[in-house]
C-alpha atoms as a PDB file:
ATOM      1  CA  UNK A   1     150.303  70.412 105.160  1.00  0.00           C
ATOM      2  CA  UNK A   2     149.485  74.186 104.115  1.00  0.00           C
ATOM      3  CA  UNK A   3     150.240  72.838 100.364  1.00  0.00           C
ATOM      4  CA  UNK A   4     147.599  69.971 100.909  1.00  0.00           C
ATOM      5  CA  UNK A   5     144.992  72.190 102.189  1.00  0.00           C
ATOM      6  CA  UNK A   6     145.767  74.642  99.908  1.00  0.00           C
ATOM      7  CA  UNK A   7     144.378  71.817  96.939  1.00  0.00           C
ATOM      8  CA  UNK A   8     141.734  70.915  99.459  1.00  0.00           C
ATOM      9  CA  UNK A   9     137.724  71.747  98.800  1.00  0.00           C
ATOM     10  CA  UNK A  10     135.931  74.860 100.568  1.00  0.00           C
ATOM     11  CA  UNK A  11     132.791  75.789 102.303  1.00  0.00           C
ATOM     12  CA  UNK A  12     130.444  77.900 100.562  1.00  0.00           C
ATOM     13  CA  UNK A  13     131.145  80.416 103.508  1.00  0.00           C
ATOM     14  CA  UNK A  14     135.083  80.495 102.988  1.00  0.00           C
ATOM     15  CA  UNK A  15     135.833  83.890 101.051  1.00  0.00           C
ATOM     16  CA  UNK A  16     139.706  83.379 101.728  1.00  0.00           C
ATOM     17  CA  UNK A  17     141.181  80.408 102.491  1.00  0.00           C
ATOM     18  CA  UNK A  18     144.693  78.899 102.980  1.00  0.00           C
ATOM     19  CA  UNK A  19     147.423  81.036 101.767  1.00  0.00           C
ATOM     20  CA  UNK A  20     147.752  84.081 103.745  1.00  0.00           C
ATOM     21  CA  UNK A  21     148.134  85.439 107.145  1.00  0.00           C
ATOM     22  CA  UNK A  22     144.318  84.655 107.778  1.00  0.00           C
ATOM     23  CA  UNK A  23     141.352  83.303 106.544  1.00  0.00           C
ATOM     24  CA  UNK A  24     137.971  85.017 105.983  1.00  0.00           C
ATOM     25  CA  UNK A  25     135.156  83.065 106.539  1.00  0.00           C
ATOM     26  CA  UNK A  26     131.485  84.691 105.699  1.00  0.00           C
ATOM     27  CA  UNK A  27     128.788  84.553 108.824  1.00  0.00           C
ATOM     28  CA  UNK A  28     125.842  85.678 107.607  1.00  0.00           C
ATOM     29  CA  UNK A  29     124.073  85.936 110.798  1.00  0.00           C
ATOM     30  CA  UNK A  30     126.470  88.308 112.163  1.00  0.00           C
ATOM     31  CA  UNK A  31     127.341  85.377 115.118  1.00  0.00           C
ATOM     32  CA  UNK A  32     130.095  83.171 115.216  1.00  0.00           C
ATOM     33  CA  UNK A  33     129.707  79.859 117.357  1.00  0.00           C
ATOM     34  CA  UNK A  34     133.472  78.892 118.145  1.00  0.00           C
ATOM     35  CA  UNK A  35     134.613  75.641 120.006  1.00  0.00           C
ATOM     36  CA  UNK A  36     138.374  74.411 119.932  1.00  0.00           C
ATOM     37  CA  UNK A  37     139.965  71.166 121.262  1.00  0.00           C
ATOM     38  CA  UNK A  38     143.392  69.386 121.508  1.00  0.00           C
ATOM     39  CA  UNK A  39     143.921  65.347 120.683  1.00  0.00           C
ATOM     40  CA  UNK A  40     147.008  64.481 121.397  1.00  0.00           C
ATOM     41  CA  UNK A  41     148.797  60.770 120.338  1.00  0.00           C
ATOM     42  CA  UNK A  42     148.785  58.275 122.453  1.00  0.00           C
ATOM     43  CA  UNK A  43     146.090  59.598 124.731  1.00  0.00           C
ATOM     44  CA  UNK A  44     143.119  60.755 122.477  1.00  0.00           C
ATOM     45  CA  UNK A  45     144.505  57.825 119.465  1.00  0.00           C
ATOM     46  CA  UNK A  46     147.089  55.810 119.113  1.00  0.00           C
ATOM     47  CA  UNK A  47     148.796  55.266 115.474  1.00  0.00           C
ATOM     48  CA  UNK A  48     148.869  51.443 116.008  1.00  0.00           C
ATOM     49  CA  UNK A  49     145.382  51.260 116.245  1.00  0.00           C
ATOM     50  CA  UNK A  50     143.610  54.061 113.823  1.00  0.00           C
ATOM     51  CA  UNK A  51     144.978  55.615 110.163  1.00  0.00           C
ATOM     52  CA  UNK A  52     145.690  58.444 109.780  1.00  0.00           C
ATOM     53  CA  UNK A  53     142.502  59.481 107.824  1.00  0.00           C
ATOM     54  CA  UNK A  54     140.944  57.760 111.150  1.00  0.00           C
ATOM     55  CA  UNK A  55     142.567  60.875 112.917  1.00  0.00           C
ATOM     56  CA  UNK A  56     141.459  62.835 111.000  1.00  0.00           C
ATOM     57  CA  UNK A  57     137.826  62.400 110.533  1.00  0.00           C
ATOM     58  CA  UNK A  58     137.835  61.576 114.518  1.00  0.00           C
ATOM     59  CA  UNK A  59     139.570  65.523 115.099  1.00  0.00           C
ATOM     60  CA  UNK A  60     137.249  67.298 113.008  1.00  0.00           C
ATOM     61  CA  UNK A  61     133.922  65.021 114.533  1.00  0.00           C
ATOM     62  CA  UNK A  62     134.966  66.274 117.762  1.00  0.00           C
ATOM     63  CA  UNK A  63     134.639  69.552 116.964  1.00  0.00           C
ATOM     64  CA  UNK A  64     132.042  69.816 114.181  1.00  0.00           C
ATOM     65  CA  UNK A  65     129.707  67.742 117.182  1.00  0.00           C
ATOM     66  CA  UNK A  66     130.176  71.008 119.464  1.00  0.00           C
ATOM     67  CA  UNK A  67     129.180  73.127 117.058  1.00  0.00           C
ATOM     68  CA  UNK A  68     125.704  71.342 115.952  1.00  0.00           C
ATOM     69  CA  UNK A  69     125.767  70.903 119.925  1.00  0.00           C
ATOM     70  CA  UNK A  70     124.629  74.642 119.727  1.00  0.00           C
ATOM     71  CA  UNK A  71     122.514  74.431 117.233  1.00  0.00           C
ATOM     72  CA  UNK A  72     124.641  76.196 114.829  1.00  0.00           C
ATOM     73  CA  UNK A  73     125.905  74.773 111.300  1.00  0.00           C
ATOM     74  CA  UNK A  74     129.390  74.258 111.030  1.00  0.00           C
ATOM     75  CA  UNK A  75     131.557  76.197 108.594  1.00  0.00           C
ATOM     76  CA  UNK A  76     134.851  76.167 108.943  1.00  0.00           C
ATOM     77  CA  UNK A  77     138.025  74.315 110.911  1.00  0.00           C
ATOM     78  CA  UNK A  78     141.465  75.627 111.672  1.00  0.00           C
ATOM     79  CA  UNK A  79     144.280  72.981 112.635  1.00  0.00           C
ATOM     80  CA  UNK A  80     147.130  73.153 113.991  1.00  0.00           C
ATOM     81  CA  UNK A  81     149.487  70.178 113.960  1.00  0.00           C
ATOM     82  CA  UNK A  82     152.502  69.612 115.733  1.00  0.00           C
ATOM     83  CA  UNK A  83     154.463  66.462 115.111  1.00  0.00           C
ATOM     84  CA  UNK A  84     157.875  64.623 115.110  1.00  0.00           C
ATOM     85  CA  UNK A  85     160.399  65.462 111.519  1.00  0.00           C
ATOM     86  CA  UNK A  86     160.242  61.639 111.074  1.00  0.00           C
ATOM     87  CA  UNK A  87     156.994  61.589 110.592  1.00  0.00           C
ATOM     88  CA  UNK A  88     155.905  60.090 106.901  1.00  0.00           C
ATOM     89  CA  UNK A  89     153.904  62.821 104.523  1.00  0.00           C
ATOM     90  CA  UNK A  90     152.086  60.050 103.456  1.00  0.00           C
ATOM     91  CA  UNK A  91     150.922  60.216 107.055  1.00  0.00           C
ATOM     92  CA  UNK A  92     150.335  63.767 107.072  1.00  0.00           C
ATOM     93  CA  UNK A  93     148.746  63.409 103.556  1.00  0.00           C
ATOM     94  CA  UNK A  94     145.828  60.743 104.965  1.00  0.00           C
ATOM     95  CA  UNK A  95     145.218  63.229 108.303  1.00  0.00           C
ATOM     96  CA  UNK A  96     144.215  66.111 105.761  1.00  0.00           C
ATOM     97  CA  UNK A  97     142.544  63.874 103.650  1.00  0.00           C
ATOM     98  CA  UNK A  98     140.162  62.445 107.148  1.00  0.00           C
ATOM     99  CA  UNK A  99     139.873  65.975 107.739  1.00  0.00           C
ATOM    100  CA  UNK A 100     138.482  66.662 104.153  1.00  0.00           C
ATOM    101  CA  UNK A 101     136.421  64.131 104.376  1.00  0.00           C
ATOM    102  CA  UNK A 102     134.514  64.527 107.718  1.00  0.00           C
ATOM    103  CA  UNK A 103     133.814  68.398 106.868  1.00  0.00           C
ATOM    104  CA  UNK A 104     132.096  67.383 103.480  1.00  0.00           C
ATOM    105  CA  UNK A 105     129.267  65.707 105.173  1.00  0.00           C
ATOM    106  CA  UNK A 106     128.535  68.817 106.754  1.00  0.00           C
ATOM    107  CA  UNK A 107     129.370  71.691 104.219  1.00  0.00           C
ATOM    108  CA  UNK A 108     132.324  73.018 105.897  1.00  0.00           C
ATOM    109  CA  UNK A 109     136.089  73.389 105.269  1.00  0.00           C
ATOM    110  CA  UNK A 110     139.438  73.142 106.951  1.00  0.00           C
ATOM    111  CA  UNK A 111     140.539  77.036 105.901  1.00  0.00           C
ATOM    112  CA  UNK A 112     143.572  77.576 107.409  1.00  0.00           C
ATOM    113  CA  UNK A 113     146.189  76.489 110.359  1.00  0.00           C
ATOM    114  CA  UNK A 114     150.119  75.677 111.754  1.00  0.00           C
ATOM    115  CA  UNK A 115     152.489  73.542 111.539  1.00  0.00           C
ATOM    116  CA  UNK A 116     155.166  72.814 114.424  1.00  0.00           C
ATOM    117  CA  UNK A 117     158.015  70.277 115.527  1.00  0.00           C
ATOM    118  CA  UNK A 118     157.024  68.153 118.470  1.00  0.00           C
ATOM    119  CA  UNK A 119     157.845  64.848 120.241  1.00  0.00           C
ATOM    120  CA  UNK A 120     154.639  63.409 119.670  1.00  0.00           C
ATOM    121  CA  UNK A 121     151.677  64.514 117.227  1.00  0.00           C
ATOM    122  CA  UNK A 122     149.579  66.987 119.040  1.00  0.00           C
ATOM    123  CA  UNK A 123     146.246  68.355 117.167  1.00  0.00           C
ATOM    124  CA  UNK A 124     144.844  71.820 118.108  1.00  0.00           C
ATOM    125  CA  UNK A 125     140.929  72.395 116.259  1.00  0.00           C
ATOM    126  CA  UNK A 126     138.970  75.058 116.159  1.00  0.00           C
ATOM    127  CA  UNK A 127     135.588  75.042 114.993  1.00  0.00           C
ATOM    128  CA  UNK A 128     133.386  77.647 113.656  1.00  0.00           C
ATOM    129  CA  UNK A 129     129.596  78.386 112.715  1.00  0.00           C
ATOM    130  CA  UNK A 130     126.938  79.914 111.563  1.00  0.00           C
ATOM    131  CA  UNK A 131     123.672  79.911 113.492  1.00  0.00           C
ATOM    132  CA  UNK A 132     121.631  81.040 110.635  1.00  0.00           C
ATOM    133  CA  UNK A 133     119.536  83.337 112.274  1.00  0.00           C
ATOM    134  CA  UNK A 134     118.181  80.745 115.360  1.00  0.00           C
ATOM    135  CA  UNK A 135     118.971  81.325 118.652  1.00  0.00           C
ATOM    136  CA  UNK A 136     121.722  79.093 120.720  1.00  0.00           C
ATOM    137  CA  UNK A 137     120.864  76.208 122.323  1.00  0.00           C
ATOM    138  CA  UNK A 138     122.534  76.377 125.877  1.00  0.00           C
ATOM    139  CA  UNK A 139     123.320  73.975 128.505  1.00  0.00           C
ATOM    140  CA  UNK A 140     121.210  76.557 131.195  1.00  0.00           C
ATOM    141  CA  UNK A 141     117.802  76.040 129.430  1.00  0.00           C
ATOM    142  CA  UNK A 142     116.402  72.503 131.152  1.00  0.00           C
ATOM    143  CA  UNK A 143     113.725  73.033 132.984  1.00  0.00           C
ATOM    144  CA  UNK A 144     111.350  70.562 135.534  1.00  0.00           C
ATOM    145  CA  UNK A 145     109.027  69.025 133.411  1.00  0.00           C
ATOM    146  CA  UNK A 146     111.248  68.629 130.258  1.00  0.00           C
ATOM    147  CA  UNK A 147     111.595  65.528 128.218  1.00  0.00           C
ATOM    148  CA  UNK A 148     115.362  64.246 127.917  1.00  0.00           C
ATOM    149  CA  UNK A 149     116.064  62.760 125.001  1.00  0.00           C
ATOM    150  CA  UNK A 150     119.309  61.432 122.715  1.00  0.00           C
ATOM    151  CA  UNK A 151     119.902  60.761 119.194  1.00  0.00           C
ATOM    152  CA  UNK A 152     122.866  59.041 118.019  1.00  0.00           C
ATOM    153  CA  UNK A 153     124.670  55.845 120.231  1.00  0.00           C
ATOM    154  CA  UNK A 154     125.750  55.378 123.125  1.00  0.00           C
ATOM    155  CA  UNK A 155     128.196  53.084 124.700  1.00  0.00           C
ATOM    156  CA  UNK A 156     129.643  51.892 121.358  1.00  0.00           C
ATOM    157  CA  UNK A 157     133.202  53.967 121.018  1.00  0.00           C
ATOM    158  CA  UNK A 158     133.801  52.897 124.648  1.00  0.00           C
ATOM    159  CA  UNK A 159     132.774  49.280 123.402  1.00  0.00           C
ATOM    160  CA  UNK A 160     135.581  49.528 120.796  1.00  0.00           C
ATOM    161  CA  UNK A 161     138.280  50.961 123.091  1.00  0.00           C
ATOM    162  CA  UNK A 162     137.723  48.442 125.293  1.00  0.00           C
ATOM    163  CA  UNK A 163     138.156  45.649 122.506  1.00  0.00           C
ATOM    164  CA  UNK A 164     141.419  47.610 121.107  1.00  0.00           C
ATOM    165  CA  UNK A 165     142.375  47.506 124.294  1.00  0.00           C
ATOM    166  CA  UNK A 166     142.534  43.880 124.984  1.00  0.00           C
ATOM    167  CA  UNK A 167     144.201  42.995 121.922  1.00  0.00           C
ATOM    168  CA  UNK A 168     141.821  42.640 119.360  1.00  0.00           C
ATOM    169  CA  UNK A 169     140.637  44.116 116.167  1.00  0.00           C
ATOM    170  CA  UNK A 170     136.985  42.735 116.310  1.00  0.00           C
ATOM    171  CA  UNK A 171     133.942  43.614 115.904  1.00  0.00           C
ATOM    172  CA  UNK A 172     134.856  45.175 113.447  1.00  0.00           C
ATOM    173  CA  UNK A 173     131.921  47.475 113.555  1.00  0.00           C
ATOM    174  CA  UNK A 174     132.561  48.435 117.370  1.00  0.00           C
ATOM    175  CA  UNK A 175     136.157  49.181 116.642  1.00  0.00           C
ATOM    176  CA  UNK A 176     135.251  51.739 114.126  1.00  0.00           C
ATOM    177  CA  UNK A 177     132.970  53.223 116.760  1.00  0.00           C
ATOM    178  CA  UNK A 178     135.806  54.370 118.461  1.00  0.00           C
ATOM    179  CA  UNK A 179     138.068  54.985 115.326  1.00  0.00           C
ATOM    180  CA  UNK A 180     135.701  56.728 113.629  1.00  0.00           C
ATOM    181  CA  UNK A 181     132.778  58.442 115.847  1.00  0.00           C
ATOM    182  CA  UNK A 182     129.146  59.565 113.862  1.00  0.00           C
ATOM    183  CA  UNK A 183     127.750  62.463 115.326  1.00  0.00           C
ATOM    184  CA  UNK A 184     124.245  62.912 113.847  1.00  0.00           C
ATOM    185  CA  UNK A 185     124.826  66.383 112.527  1.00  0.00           C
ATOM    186  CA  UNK A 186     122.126  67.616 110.796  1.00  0.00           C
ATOM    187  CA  UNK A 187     119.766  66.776 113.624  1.00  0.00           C
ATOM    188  CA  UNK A 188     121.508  69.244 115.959  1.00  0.00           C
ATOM    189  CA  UNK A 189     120.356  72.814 113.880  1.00  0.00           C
ATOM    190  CA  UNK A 190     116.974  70.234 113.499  1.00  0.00           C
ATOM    191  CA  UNK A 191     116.651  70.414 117.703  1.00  0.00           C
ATOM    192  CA  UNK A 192     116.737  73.890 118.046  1.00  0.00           C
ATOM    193  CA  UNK A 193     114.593  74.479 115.183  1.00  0.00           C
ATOM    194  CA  UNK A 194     111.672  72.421 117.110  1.00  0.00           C
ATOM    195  CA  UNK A 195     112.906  73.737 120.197  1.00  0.00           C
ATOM    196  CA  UNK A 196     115.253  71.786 122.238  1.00  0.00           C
ATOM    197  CA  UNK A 197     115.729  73.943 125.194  1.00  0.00           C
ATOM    198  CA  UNK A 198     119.051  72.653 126.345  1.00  0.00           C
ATOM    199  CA  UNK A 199     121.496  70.452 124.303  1.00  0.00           C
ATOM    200  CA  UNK A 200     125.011  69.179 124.104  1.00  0.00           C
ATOM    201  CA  UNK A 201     127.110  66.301 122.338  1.00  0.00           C
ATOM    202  CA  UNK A 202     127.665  62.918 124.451  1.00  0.00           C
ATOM    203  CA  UNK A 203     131.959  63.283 124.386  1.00  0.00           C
ATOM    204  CA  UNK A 204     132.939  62.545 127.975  1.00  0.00           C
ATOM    205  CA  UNK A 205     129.873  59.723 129.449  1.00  0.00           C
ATOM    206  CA  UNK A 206     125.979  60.458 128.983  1.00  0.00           C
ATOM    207  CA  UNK A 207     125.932  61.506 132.843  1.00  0.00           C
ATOM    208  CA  UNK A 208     128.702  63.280 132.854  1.00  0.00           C
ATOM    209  CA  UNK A 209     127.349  65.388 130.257  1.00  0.00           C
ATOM    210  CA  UNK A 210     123.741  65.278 131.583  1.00  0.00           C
ATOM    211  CA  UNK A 211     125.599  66.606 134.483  1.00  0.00           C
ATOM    212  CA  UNK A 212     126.746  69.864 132.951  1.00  0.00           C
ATOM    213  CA  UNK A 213     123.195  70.410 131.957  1.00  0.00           C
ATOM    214  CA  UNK A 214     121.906  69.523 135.062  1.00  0.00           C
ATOM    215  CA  UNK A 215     124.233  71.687 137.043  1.00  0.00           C
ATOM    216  CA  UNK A 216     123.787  74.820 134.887  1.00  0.00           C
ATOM    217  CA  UNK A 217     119.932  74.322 134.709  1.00  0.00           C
ATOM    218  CA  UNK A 218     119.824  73.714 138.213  1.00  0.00           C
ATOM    219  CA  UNK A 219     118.037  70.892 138.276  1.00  0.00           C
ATOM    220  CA  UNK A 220     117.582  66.969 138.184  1.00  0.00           C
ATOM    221  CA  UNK A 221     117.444  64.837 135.489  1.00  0.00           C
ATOM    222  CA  UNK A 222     116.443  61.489 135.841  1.00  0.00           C
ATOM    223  CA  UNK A 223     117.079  58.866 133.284  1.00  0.00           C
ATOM    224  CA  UNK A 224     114.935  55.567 132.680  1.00  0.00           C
ATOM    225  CA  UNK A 225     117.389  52.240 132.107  1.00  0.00           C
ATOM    226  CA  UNK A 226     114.877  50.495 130.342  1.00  0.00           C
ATOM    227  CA  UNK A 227     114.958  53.199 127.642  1.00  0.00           C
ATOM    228  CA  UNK A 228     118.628  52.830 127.308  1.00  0.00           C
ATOM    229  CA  UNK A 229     118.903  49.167 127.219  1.00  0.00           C
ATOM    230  CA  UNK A 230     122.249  48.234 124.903  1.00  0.00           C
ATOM    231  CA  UNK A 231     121.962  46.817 122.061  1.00  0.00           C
ATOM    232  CA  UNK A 232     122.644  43.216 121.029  1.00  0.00           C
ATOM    233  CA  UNK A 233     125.747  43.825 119.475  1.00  0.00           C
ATOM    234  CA  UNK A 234     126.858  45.895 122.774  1.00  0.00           C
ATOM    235  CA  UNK A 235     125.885  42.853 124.792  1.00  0.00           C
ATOM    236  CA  UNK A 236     127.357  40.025 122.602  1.00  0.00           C
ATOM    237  CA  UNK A 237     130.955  41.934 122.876  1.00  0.00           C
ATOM    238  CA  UNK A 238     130.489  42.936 126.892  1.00  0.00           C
ATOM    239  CA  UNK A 239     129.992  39.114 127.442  1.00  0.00           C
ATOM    240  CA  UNK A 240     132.859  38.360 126.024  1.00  0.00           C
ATOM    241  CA  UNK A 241     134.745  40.862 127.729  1.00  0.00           C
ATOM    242  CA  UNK A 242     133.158  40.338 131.182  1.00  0.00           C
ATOM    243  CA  UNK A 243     131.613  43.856 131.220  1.00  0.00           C
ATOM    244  CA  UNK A 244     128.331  45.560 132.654  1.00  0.00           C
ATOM    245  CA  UNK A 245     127.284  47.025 129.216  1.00  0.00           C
ATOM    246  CA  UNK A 246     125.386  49.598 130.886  1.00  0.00           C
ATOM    247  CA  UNK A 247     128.624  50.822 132.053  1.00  0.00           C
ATOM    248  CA  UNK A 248     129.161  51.870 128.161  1.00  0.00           C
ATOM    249  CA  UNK A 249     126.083  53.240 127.533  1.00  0.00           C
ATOM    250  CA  UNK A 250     126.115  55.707 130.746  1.00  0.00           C
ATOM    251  CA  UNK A 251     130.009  56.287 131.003  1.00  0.00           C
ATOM    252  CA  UNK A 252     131.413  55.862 128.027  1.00  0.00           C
ATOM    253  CA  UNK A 253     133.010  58.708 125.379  1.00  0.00           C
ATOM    254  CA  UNK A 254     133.328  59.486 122.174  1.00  0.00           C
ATOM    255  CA  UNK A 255     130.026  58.477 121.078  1.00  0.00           C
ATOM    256  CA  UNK A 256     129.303  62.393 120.124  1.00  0.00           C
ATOM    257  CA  UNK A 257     125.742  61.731 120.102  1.00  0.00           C
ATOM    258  CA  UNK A 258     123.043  64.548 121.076  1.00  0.00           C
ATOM    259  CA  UNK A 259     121.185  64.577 124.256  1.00  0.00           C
ATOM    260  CA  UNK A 260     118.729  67.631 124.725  1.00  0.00           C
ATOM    261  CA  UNK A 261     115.664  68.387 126.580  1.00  0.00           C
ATOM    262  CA  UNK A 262     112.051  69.113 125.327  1.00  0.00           C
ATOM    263  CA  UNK A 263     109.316  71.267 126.491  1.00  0.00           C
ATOM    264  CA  UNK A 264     107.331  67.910 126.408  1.00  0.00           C
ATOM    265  CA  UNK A 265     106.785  64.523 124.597  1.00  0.00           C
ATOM    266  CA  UNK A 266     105.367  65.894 121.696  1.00  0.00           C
ATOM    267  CA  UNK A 267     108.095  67.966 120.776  1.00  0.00           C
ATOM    268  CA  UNK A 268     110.774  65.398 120.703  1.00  0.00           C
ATOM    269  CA  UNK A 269     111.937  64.998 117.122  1.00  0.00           C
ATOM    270  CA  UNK A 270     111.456  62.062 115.155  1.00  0.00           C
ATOM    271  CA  UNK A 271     114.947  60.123 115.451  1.00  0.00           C
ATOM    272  CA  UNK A 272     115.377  60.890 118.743  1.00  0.00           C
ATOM    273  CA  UNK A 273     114.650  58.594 121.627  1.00  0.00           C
ATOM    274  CA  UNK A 274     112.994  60.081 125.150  1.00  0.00           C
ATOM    275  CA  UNK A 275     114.860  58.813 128.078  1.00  0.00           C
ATOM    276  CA  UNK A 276     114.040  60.642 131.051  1.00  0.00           C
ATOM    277  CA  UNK A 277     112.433  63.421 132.516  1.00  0.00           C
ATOM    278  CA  UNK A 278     114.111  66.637 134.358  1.00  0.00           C
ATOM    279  CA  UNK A 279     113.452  67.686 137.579  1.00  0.00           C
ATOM    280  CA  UNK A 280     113.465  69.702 140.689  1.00  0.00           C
ATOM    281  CA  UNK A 281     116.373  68.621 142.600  1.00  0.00           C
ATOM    282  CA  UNK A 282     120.317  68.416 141.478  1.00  0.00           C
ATOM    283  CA  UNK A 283     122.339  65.395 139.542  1.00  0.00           C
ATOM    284  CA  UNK A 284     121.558  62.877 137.826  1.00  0.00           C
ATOM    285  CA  UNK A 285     119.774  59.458 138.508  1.00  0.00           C
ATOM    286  CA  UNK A 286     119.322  56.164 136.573  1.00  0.00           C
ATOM    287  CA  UNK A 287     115.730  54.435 137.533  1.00  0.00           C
ATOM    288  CA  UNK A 288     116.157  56.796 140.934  1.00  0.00           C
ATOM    289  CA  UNK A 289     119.977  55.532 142.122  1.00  0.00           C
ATOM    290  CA  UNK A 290     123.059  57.610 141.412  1.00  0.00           C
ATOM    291  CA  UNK A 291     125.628  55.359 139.013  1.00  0.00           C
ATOM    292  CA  UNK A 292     128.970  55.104 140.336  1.00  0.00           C
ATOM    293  CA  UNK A 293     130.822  56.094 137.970  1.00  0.00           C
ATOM    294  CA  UNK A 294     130.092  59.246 136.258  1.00  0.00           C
ATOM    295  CA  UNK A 295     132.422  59.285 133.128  1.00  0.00           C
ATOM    296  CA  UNK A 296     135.338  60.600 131.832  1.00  0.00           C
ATOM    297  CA  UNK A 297     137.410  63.284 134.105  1.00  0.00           C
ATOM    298  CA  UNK A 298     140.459  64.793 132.195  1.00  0.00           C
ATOM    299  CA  UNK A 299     142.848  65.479 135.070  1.00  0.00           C
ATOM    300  CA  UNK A 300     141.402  62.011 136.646  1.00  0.00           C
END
């Protein structure tokens, strides 16, 4: 793995890359915006139903998401990758590759990392960037008043779990959802540069991340259903599965859309759609009512 990232592309910020006890990576403004995460097989993906470039494009998305999350640019990844001796270097070969891939459409690099023996294939990723000089956009800055908006989709990685997990490989389009997740990067550094006051990436369920928002802004955010209506395709495949698609949209993971607030209307960015309002109070509501089910819980 160290040889394949070795040949792999940099970031213009990478002054020393794979190869020796450390990497340097340049930060310009003097701030370095730092996330990390763990996927691990079988639980975060399963080899049976994603490639390995899947993997790897789905590891770095998570990451490079938290970073524009901030409003920050991302720069730079490190991995770590522990994994079974029987495992194929072709496999490896197509993880680095994902990797390579997913940083390109942001600038950044993979620019260093570890190797380890291991039952299973466990990831560790660590994200870093550069806020260019703007300030950080943190989950504490929602306040009553504030337009809630999103950018990116909701519902449809959940949508293609759910179809994996039935048995089937189609829509194809919903699958790759899940497989391969499309945070809208650029408009996250785009937010804070018109303002967003609060902001953070949809990966565990729009109201369970609403919630973290809500709970460190102290305050209540209430969302409008009609403005979150699934889509056709969402509601074509939750038919056939015998699903509430709304269930998707507010619950569901993996998505790694943006959801921030607004000082008003006005200032909402074009691409992104208003859903709600924040206000005085605590949680979060849909059309006034509480949904059951919040979203993802890790120790659940």
């Amino acid at each position: 793995m160290t040889r394949a990232l070795q040949s792999g592309a940099r970031s213009g910020s990478t002054i020393i890359g794979p190869g020796d006890d450390a990497a340097v990576v340049a930060m310009p403004d003097g701030r370095v915006v730092a996330s990390t995460d763990l996927l691990i097989e079988n639980r975060h993906f399963r080899r049976d139903w994603s490639t390995a470039n899947d993997v790897g494009r789905k590891a770095a998305a998570r990451n490079l998401a938290d970073i524009v999350a901030m409003g920050a640019s991302p720069t730079s990844l490190l991995v770590g990758l522990a994994a079974p001796g029987t495992l194929e270097l072709t496999w490896v070969d197509g993880l680095v590759a994902g990797f390579a891939e997913e940083c390109g459409q942001v600038g950044a690099a993979v620019v260093g990392g570890d190797v380890s023996a291991a039952e299973s294939i466990i990831l560790s990723v660590t994200a870093l960037g550069d806020l260019q000089g703007r300030e950080p956009v943190l989950l504490s800055g929602a306040r009553a008043g504030h337009v809630v908006a999103v950018c990116g989709r909701l519902g449809w990685a959940a949508a293609g779990f759910a179809v994996l997990s039935r048995g089937f490989r189609s829509p194809v389009q919903v699958v790759n959802a899940h497989r391969r997740p499309e945070p809208p990067y650029a408009q996250g550094p785009k937010a804070a540069e018109l303002g967003a006051t609060s902001m953070t990436d949809v990966s565990d369920g729009l109201i369970a991340d609403l919630g973290h928002i809500a709970t460190a802004s102290g305050v209540r955010i209430d969302l409008r259903g009609e403005a979150l209506a699934p889509t056709a395709k969402l509601r074509d495949v939750a038919s056939a599965l015998n699903v509430d698609p709304m269930t998707w949209v507010l619950t569901g993971g993996d998505d790694y859309s943006l959801v921030a607030t607004f000082s008003n209307f006005a200032s909402v960015p074009s691409g992104w759609t208003a859903i709600g309002l924040v206000r005085e109070g605590e949680g979060v509501r849909v059309d006034g009512l509480r949904w059951s089910d919040g979203g993802h819980e890790h120790f659940k």
